[in-house]
N, C-alpha and C. Protein backbone atom coordinates (compact mmCIF):
# COMPACT_ATOMS: atom_id res chain seq x y z
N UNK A 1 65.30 160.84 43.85
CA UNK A 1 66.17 161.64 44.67
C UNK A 1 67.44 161.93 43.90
N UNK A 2 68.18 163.02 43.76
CA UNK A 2 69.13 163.62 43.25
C UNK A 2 70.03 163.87 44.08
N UNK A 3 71.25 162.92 43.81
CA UNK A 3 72.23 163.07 44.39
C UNK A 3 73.61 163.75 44.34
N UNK A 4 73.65 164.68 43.26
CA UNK A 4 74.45 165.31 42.77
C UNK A 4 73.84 166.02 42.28
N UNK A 5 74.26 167.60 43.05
CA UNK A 5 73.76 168.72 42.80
C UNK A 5 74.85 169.66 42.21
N UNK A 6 74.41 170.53 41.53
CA UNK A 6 74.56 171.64 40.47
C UNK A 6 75.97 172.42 41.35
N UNK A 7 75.64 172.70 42.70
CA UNK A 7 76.72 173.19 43.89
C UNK A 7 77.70 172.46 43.68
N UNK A 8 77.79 171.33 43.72
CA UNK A 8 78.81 170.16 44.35
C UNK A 8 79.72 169.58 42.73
N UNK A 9 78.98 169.72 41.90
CA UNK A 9 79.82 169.57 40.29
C UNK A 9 80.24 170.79 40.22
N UNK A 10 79.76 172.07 40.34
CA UNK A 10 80.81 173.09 40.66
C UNK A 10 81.83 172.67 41.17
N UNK A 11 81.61 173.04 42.74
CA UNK A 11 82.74 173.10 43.43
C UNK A 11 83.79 171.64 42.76
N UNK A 12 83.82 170.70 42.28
CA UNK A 12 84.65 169.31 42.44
C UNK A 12 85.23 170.16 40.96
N UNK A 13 84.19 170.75 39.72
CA UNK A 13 85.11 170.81 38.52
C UNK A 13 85.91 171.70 38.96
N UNK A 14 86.19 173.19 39.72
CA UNK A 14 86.41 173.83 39.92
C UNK A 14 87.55 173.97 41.03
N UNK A 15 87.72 172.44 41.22
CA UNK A 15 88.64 172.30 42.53
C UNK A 15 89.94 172.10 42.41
N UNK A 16 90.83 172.42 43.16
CA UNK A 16 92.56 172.67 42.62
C UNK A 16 93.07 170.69 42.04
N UNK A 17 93.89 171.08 41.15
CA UNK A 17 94.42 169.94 40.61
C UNK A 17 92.78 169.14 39.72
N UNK A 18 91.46 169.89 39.49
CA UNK A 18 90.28 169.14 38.67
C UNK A 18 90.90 169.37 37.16
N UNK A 19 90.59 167.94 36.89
CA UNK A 19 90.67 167.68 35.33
C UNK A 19 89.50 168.02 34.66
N UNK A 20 88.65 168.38 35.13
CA UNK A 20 86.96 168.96 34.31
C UNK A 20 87.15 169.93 34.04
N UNK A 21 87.72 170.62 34.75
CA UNK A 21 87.47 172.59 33.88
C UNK A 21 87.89 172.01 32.54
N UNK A 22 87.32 173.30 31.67
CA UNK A 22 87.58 173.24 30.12
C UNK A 22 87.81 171.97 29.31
N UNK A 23 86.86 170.94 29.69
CA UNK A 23 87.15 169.87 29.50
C UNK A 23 86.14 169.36 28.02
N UNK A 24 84.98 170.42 28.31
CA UNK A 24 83.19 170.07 27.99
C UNK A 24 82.97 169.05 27.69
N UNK A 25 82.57 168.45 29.84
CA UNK A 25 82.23 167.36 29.76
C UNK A 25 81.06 167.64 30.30
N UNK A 26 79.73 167.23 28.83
CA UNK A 26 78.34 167.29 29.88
C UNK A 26 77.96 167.07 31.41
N UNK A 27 77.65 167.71 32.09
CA UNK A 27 76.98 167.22 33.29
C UNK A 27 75.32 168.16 33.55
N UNK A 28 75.05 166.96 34.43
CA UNK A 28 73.92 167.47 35.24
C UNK A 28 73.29 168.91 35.50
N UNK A 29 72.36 168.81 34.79
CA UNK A 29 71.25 170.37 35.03
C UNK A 29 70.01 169.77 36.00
N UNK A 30 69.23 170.86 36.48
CA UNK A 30 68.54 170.36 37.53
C UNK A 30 67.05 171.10 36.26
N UNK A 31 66.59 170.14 36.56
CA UNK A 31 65.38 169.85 35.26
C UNK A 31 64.25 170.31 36.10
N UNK A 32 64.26 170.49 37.29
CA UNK A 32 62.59 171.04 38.12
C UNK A 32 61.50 170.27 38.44
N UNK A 33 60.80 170.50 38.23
CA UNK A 33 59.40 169.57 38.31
C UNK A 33 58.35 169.33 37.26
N UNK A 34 58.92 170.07 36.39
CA UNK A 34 57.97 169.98 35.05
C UNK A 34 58.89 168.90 34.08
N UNK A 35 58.10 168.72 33.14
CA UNK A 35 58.00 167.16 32.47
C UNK A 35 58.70 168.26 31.20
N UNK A 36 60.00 168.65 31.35
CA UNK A 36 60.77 169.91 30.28
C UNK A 36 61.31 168.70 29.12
N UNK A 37 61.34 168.96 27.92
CA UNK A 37 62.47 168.00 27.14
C UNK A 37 63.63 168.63 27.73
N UNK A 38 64.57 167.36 27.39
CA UNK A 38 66.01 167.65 27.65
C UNK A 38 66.82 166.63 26.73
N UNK A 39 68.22 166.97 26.63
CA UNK A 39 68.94 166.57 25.86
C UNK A 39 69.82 165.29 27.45
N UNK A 40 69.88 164.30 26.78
CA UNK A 40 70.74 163.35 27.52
C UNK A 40 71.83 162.72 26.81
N UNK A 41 72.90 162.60 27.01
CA UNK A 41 74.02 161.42 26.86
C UNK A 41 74.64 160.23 27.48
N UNK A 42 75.37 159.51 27.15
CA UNK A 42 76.14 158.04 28.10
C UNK A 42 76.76 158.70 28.86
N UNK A 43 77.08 158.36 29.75
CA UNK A 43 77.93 158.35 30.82
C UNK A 43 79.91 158.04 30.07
N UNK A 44 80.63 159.13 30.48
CA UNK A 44 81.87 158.30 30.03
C UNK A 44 82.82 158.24 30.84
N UNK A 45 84.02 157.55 30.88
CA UNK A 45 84.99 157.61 31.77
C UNK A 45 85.00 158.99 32.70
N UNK A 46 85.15 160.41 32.06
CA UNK A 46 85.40 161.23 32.63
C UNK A 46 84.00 161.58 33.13
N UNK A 47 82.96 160.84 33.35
CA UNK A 47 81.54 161.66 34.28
C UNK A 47 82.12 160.43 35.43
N UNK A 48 82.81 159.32 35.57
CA UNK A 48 82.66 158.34 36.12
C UNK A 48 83.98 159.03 36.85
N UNK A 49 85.05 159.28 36.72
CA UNK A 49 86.21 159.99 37.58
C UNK A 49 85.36 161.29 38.45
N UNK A 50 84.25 162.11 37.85
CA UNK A 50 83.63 163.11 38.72
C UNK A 50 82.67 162.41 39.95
N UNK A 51 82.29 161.44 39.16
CA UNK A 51 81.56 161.09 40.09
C UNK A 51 82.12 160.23 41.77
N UNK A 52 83.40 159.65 40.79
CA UNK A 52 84.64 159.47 42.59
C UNK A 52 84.84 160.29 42.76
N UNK A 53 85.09 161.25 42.12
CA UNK A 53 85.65 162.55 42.71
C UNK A 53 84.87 163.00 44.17
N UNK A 54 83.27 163.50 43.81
CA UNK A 54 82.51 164.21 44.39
C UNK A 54 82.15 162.82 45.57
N UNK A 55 81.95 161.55 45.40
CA UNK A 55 81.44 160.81 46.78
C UNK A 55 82.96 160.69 47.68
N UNK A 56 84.31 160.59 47.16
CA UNK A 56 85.18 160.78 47.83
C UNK A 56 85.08 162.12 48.96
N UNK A 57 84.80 163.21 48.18
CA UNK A 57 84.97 164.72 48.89
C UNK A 57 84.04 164.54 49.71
N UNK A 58 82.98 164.18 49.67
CA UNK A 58 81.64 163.98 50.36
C UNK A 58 81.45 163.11 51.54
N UNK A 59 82.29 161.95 51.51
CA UNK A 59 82.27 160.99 52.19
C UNK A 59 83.79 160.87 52.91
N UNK A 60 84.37 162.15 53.31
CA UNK A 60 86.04 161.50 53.66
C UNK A 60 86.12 160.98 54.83
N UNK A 61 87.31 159.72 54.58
CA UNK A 61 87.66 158.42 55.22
C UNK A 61 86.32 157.76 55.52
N UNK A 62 85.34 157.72 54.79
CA UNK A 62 84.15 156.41 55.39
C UNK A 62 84.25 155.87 53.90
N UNK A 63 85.23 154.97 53.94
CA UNK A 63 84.93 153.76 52.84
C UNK A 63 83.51 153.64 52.53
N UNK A 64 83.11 152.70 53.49
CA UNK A 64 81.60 152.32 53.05
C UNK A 64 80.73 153.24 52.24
N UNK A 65 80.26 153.97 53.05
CA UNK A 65 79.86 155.24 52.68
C UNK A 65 80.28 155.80 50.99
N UNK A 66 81.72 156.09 50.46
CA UNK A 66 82.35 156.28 49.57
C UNK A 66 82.04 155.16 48.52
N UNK A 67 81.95 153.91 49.12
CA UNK A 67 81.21 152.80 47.92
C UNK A 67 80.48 152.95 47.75
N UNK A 68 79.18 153.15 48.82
CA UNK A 68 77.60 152.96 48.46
C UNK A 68 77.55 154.44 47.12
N UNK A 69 78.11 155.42 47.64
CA UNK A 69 77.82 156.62 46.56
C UNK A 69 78.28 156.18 45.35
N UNK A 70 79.55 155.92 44.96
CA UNK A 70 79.87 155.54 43.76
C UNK A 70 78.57 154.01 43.32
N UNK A 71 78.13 153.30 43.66
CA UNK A 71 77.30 152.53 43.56
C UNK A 71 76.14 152.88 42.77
N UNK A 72 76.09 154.08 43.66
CA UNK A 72 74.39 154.51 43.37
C UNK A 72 74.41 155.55 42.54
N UNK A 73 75.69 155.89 41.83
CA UNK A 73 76.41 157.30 41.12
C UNK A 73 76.28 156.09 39.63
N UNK A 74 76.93 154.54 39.80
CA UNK A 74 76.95 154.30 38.35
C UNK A 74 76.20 153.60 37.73
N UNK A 75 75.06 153.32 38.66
CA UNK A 75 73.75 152.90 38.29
C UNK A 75 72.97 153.96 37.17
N UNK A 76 73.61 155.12 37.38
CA UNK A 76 73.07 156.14 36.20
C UNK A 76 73.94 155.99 35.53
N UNK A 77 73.26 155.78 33.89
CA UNK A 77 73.92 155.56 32.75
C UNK A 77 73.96 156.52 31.72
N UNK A 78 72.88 157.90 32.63
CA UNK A 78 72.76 158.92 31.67
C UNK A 78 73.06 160.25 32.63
N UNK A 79 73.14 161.26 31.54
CA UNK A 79 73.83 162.73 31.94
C UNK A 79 72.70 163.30 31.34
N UNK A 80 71.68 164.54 31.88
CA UNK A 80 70.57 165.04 31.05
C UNK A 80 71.21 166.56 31.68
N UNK A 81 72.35 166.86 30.05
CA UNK A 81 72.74 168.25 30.06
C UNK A 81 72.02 169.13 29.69
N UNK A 82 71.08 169.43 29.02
CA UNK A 82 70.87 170.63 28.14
C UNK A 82 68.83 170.36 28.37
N UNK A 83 68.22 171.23 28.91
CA UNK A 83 66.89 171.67 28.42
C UNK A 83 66.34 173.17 28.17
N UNK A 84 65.02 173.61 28.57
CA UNK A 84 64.07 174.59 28.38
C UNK A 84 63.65 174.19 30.15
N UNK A 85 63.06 173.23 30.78
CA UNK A 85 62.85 173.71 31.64
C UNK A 85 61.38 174.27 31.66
N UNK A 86 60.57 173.72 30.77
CA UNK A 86 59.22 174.37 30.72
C UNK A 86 59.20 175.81 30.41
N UNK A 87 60.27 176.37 30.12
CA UNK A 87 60.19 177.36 29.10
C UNK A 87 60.20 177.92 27.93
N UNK A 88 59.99 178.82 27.00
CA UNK A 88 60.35 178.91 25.70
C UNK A 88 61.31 179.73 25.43
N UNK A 89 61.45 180.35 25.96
CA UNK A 89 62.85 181.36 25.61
C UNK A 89 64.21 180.82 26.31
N UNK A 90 63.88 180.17 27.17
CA UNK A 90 65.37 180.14 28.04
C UNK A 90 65.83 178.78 27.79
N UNK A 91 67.09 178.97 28.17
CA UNK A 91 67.72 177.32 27.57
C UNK A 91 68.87 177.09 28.33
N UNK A 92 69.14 175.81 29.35
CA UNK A 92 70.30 175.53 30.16
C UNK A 92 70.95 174.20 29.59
N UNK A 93 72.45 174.82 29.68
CA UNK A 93 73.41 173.79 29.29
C UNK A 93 74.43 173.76 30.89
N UNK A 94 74.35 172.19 31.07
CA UNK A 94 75.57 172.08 31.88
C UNK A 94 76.70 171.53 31.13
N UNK A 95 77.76 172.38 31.24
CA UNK A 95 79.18 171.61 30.69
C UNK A 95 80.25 171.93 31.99
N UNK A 96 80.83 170.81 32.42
CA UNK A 96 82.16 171.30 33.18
C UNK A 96 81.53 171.43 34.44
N UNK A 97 80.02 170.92 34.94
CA UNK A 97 79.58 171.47 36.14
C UNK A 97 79.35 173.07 36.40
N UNK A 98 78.98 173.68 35.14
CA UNK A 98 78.48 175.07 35.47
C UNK A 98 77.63 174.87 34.36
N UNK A 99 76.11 175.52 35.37
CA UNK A 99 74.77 175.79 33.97
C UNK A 99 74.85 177.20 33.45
N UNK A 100 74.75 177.17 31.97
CA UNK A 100 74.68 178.00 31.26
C UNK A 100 73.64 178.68 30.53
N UNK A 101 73.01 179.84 30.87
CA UNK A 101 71.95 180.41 30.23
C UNK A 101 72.23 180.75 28.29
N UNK A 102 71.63 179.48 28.00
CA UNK A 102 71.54 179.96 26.07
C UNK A 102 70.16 180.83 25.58
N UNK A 103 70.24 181.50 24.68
CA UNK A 103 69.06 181.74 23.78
C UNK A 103 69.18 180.94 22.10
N UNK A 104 67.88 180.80 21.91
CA UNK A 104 67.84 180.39 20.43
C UNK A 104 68.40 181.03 19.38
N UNK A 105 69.43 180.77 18.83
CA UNK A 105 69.73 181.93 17.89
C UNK A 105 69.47 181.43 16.18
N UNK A 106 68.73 180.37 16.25
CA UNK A 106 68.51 179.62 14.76
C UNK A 106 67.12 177.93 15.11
N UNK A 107 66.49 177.80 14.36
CA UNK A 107 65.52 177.00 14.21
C UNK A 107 64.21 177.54 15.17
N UNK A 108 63.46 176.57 14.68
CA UNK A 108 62.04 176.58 15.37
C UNK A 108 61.87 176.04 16.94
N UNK A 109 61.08 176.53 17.76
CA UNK A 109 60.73 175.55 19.12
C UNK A 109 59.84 174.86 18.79
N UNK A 110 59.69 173.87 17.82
CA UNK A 110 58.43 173.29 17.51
C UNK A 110 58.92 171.28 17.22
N UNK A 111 58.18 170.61 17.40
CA UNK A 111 59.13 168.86 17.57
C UNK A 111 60.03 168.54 16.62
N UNK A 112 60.91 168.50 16.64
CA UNK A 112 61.79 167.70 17.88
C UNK A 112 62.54 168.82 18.76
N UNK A 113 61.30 169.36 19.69
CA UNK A 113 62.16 170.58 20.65
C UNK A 113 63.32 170.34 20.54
N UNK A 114 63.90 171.65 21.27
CA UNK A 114 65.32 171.58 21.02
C UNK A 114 66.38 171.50 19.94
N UNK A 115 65.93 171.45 18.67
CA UNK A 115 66.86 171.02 17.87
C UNK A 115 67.04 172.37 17.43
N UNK A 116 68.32 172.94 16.64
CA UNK A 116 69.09 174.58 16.20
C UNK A 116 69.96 174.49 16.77
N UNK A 117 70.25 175.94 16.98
CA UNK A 117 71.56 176.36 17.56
C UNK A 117 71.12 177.82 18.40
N UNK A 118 71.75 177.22 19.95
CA UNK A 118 72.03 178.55 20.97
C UNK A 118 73.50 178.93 21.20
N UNK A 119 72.98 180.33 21.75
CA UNK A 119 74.42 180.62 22.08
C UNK A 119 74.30 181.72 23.49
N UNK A 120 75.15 181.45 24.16
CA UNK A 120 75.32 182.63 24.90
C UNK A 120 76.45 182.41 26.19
N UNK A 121 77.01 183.37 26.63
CA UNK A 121 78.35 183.04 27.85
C UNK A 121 79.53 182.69 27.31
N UNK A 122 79.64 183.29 25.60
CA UNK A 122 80.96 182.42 25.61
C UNK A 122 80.57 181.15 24.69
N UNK A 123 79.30 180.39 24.18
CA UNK A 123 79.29 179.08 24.36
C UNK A 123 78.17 179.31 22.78
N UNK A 124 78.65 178.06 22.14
CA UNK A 124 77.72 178.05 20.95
C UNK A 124 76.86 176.62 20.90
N UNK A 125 76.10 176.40 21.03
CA UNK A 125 75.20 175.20 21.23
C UNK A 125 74.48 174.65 19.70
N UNK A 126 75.25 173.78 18.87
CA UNK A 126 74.44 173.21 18.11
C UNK A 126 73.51 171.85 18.38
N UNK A 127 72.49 171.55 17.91
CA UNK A 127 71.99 170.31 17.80
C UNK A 127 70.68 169.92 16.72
N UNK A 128 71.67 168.51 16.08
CA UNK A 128 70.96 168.29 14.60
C UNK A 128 70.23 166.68 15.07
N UNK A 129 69.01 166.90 14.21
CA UNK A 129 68.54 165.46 14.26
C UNK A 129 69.13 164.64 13.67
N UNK A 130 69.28 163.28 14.02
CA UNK A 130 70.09 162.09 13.57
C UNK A 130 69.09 161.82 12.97
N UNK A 131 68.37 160.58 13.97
CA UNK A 131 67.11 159.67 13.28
C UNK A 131 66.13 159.95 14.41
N UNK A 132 64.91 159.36 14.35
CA UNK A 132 63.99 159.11 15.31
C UNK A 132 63.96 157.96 15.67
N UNK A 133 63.78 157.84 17.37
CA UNK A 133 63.67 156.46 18.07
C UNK A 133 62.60 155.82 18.27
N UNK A 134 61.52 157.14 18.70
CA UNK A 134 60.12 156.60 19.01
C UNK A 134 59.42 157.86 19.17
N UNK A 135 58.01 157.61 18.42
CA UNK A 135 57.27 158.99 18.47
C UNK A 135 56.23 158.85 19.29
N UNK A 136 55.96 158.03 20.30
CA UNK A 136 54.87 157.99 21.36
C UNK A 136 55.12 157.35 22.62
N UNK A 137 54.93 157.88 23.51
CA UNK A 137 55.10 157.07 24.93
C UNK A 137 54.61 155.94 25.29
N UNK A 138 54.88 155.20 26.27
CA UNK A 138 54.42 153.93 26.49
C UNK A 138 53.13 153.90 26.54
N UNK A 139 52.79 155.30 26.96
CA UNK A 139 50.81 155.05 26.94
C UNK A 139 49.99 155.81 25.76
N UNK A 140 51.18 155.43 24.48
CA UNK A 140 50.50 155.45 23.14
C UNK A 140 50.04 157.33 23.00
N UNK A 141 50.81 158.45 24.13
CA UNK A 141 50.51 159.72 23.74
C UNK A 141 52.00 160.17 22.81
N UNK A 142 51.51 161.17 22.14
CA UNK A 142 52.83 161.68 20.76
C UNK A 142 53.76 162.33 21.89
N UNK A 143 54.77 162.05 21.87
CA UNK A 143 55.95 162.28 22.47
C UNK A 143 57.22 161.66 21.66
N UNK A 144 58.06 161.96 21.84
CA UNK A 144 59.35 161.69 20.98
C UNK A 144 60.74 161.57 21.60
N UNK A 145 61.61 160.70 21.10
CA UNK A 145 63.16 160.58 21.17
C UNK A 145 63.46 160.78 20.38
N UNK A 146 64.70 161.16 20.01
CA UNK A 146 65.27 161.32 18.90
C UNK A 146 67.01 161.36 19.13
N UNK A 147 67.42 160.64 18.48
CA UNK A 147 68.93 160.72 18.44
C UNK A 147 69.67 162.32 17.88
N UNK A 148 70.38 162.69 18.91
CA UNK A 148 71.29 164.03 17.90
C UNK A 148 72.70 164.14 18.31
N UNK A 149 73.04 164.61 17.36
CA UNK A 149 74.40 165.09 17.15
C UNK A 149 74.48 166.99 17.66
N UNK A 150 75.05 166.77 19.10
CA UNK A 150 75.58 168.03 19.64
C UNK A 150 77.36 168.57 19.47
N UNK A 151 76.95 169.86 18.66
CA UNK A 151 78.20 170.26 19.00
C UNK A 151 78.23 171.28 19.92
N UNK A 152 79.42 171.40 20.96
CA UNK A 152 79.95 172.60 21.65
C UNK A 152 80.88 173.26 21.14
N UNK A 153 81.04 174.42 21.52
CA UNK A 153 81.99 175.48 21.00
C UNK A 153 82.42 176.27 22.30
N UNK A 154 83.06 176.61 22.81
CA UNK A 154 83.64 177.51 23.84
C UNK A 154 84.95 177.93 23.29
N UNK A 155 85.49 179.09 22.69
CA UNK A 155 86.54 180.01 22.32
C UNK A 155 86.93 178.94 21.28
N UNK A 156 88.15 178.38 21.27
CA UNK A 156 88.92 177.44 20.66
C UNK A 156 88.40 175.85 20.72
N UNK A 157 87.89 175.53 21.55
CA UNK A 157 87.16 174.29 21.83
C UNK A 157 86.04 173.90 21.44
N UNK A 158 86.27 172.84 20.83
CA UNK A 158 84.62 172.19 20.13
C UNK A 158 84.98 170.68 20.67
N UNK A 159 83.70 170.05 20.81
CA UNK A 159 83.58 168.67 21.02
C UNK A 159 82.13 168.47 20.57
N UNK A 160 82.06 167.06 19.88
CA UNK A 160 81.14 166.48 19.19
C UNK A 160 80.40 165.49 20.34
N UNK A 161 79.01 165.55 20.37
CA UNK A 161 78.50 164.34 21.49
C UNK A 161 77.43 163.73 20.33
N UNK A 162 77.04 162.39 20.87
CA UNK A 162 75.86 161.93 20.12
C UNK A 162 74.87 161.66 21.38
N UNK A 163 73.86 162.70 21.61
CA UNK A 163 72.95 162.16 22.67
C UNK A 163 71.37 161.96 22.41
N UNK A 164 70.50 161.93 23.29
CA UNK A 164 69.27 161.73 23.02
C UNK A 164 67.96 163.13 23.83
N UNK A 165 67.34 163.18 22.86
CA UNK A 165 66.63 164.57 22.85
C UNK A 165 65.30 163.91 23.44
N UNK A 166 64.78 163.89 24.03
CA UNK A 166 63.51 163.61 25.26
C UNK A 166 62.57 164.64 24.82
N UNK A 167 60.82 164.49 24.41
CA UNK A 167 59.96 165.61 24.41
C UNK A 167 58.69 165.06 24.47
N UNK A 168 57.72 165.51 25.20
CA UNK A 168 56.36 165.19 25.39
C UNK A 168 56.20 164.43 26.52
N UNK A 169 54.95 164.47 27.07
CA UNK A 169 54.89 163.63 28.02
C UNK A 169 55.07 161.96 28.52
């Protein structure tokens, strides 16, 4: 169950006095129902201030309520910004709580999906392989992790992430 939706990281980055706008701080894309690679990162201070943010707004004046969400908000240790989505041409990045439609503008779609560089909206999407973590799933089929190094670009703004690239079943 998904408790933080694509609407609601909008509206909170987007909300008067939010420290997230223009911040590019990965967040949450809504991945569907297909088994898509995606790019994930740690959790950092500033996904952990969104995440009071949004069970505060959500929950006003019910303490309880406002704990259990943050509870069940930092039990996730990961942010899965960036996939395909079971597609090949299309490519979503969440930064700042808004998803962003990229295209490929450099490398192959071929393993370690995802890895090149997109761009589109304003936004330049690199991502390089580090190392490899593991090239088969627990039930011994070829699937892969892989550590990478993402950069963002938006106008004047770049920030460096080190996250993990998810592919195969």
């Amino acid at each position: 169950m998904k408790i933080v939706s694509v609407a609601t990281i909008l509206t909170i980055a987007h909300a008067p006095g939010s420290t997230a706008q223009s911040r590019l701080i990965p967040t949450e894309i809504n991945l569907g129902d297909c088994v898509a690679p995606r790019i994930s990162a740690v959790k950092t201070a500033a996904h952990r201030a969104l995440d009071r943010q949004y069970c505060t707004q959500n929950n006003p004046g019910k303490s309880q309520k406002i704990q259990a969400c943050q509870q069940h908000l930092a039990a996730r240790t990961q942010v899965a910004f960036f996939s395909d989505r079971c597609t090949s041409q299309n490519y979503t990045l969440g930064i700042d709580g808004v998803e962003y439609s990229l295209k490929r503008t450099r490398g192959n779609p071929v393993p370690p999906y995802l890895t090149g560089s997109f761009a589109g909206s304003g936004i330049r999407f690199d991502v390089n392989q580090i190392r490899s973590i593991k090239q088969r799933n627990d039930d011994g089929i070829p699937s892969g992790e892989v550590e990478v190094l993402v950069t963002i670009t938006q106008g004047k703004k770049t920030k460096k992430i080190t996250g993990t690239l998810v592919y195969g079943p």
